[in-house]
N, C-alpha and C. Protein backbone atom coordinates (compact mmCIF):
# COMPACT_ATOMS: atom_id res chain seq x y z
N UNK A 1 -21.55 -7.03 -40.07
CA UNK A 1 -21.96 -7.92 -39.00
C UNK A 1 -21.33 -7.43 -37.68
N UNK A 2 -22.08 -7.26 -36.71
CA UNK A 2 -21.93 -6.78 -35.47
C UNK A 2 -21.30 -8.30 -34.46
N UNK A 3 -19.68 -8.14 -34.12
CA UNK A 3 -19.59 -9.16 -33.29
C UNK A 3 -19.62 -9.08 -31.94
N UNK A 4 -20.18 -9.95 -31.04
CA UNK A 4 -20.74 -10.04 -29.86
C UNK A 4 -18.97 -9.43 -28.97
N UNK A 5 -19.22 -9.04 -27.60
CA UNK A 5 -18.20 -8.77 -26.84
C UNK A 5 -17.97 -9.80 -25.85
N UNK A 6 -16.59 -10.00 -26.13
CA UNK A 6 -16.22 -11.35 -25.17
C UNK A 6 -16.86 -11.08 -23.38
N UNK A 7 -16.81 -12.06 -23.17
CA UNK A 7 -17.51 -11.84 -21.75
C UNK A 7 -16.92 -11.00 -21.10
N UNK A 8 -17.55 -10.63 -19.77
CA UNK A 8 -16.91 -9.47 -19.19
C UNK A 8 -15.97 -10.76 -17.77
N UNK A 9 -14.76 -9.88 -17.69
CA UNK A 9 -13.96 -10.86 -16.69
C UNK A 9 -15.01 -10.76 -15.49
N UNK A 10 -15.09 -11.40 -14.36
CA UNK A 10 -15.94 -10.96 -13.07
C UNK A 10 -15.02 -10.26 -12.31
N UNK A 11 -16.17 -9.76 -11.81
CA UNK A 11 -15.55 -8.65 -10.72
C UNK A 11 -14.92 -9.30 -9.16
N UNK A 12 -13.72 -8.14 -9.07
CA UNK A 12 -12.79 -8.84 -7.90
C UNK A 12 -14.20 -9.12 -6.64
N UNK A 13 -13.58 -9.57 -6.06
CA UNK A 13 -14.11 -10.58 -4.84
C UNK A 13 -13.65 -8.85 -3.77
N UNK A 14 -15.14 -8.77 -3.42
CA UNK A 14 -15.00 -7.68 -2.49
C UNK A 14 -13.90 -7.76 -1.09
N UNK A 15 -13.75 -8.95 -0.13
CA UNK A 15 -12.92 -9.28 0.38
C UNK A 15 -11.43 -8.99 0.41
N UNK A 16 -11.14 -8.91 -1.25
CA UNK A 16 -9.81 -9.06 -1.96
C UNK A 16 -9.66 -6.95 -2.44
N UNK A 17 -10.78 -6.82 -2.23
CA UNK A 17 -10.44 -5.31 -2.72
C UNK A 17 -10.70 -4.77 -1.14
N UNK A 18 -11.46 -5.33 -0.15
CA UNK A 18 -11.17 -4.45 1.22
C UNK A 18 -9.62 -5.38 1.98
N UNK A 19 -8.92 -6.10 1.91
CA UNK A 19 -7.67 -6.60 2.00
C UNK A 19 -6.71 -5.36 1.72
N UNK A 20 -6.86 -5.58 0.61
CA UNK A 20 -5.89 -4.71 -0.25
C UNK A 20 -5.84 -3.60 -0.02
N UNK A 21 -7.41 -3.00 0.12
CA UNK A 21 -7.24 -1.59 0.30
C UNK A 21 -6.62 -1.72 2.28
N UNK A 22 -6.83 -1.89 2.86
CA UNK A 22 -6.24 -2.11 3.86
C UNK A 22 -4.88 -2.36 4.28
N UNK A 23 -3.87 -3.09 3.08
CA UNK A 23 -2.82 -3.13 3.12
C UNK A 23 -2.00 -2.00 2.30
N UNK A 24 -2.88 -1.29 1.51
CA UNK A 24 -2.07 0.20 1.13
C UNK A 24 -2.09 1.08 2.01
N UNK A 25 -3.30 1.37 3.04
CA UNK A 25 -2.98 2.07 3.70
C UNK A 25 -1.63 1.92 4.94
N UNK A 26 -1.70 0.66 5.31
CA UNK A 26 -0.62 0.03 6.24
C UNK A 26 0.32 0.89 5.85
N UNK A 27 1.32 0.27 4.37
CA UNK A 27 2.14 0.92 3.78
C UNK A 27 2.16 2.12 3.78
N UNK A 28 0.97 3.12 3.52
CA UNK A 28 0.74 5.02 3.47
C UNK A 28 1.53 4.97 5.14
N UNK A 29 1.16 4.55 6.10
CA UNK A 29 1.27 4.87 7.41
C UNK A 29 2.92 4.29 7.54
N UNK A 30 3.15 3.28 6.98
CA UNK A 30 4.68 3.11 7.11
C UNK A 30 5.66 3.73 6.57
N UNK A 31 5.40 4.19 5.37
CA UNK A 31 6.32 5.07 4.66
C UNK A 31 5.88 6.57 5.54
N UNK A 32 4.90 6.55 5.94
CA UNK A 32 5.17 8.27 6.88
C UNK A 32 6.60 7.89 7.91
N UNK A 33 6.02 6.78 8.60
CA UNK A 33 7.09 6.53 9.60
C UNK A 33 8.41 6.10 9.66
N UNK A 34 8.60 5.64 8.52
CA UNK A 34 9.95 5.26 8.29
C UNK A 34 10.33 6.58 7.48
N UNK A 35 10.00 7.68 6.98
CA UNK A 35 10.20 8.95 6.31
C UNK A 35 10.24 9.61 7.80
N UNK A 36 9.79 9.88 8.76
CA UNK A 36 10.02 10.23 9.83
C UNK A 36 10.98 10.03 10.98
N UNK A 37 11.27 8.88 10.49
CA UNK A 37 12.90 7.99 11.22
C UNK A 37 14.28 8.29 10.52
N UNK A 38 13.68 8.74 9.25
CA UNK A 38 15.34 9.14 8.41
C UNK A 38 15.37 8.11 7.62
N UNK A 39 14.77 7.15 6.95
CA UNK A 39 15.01 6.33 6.39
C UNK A 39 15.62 7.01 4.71
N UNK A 40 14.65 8.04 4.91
CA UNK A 40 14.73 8.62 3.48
C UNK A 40 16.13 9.45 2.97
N UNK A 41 16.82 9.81 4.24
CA UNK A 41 18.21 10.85 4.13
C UNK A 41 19.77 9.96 3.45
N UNK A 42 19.67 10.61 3.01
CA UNK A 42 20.89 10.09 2.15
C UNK A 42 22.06 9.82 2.99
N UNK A 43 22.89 8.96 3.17
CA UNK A 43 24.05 8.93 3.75
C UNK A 43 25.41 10.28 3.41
N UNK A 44 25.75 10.20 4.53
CA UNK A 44 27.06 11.61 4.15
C UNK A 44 27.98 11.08 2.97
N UNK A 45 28.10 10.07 2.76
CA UNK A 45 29.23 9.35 1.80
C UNK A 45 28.17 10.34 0.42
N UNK A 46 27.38 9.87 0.04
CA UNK A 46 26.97 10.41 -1.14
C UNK A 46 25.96 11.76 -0.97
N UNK A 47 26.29 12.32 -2.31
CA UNK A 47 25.12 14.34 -1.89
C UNK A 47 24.55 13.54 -3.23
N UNK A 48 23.18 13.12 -3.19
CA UNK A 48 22.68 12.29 -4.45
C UNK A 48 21.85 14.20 -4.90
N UNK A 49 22.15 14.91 -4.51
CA UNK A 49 21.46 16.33 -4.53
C UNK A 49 20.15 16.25 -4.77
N UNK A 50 19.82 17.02 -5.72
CA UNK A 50 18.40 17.39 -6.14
C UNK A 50 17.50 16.07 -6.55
N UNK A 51 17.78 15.26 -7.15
CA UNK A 51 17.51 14.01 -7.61
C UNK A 51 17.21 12.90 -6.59
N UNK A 52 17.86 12.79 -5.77
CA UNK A 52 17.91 11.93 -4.40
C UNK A 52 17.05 12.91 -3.49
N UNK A 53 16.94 13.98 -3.19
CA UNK A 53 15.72 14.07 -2.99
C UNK A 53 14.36 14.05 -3.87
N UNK A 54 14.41 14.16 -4.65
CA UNK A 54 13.09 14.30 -5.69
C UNK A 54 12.46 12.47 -5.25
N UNK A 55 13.20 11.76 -5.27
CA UNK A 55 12.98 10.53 -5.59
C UNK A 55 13.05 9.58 -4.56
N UNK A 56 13.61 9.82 -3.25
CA UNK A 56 13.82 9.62 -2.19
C UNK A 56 12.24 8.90 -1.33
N UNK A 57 11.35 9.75 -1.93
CA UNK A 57 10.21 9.09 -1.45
C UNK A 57 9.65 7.81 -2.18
N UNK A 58 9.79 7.47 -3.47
CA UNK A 58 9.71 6.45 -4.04
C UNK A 58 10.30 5.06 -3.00
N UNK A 59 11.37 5.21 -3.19
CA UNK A 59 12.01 3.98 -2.44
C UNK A 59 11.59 3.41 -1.03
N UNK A 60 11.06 4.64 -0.22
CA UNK A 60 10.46 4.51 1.20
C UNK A 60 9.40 3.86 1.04
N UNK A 61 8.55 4.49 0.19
CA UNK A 61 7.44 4.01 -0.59
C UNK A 61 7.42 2.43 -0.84
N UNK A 62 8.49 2.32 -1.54
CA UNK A 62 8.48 0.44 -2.18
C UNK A 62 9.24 0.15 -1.03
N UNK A 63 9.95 0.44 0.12
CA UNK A 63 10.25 -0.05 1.34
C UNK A 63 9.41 -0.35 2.32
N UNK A 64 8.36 0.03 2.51
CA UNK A 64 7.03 0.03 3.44
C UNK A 64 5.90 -0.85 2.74
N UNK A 65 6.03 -1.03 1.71
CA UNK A 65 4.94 -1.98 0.49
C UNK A 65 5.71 -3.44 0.95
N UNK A 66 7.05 -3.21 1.13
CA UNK A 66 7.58 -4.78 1.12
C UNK A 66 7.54 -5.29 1.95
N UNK A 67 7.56 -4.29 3.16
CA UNK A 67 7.22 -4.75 4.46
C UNK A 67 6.03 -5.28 4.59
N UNK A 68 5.10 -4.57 4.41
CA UNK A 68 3.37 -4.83 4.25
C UNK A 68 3.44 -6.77 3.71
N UNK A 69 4.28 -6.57 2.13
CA UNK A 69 3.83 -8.21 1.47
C UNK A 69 4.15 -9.06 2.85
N UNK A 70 5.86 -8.63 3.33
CA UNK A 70 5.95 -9.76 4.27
C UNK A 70 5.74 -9.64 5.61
N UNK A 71 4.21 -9.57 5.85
CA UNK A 71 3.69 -9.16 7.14
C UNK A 71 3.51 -7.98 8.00
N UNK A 72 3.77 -7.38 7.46
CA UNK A 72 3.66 -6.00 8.19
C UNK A 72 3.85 -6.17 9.52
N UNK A 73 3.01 -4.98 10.01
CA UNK A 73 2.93 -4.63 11.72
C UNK A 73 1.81 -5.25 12.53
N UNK A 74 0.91 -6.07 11.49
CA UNK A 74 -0.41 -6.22 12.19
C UNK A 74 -1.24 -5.34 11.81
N UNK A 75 -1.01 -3.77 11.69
CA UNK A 75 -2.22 -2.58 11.09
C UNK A 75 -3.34 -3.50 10.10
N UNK A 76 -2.45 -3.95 8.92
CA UNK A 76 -3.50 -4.33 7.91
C UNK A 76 -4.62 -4.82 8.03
N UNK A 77 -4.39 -6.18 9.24
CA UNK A 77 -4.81 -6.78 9.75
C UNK A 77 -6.66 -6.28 10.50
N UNK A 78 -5.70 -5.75 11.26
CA UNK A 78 -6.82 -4.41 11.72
C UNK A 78 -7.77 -3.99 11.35
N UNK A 79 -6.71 -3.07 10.24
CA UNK A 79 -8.09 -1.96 9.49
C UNK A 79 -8.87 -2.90 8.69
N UNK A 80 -8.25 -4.18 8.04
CA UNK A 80 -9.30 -4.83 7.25
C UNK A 80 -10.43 -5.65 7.78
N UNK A 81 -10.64 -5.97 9.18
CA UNK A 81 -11.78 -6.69 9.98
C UNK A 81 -12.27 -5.10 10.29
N UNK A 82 -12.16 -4.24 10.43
CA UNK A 82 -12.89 -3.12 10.55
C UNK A 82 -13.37 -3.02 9.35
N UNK A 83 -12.56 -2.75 8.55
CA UNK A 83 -13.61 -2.30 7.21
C UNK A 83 -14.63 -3.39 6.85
N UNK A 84 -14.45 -4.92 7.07
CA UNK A 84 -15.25 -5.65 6.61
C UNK A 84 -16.60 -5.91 7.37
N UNK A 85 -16.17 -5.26 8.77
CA UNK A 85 -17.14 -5.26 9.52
C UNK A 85 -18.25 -4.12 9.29
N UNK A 86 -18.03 -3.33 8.82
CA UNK A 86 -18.59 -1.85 8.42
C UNK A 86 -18.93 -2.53 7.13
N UNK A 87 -18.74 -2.72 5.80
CA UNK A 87 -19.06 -3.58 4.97
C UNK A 87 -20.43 -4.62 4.96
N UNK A 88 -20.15 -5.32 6.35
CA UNK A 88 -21.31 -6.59 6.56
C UNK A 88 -22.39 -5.75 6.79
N UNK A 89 -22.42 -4.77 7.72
CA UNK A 89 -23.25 -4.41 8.31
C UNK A 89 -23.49 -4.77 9.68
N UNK A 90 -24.09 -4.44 10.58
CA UNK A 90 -25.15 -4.87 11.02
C UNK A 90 -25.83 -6.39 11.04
N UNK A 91 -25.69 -7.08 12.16
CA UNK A 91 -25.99 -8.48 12.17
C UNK A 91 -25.10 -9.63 12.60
């Protein structure tokens, strides 16, 4: 006996996927800039060596994401009435 497949979940709410995608990029653009400010350099107290750099971008990374959750710069903001506007179309 062939059993049926549970329903399919629905699909995200386009809104919620041009948001989002809008607020990763924020973050891409903040972690350049805060990687560009030194955020990423290790203090003289510690030589975290090879490792602290390897990994160094991670943290900038989840440093610029956290910024983004709690408000960012406004960018997100931005790019996401642009993209949704490009999205609507016309009209």
């Amino acid at each position: 006996m062939i059993t049926p497949l549970p329903p399919a979940s629905p699909a995200p709410d386009r809104t919620d996927v041009l948001r989002k995608t809008a607020q990763a990029l924020e973050a891409t653009f903040l972690a350049e800039m805060l990687k560009h400010a030194g955020a990423n350099r290790p203090p003289d107290a510690f030589g975290g060596g090879t490792g602290e750099a390897q990994f160094g971008s991670f943290l900038v990374q989840a440093e610029a994401e956290a910024i983004v959750r709690h408000g960012g710069i406004g960018l997100a903001q931005h790019l996401f009435e642009s993209l949704k506007a490009r999205d609507d179309g016309p009209g």
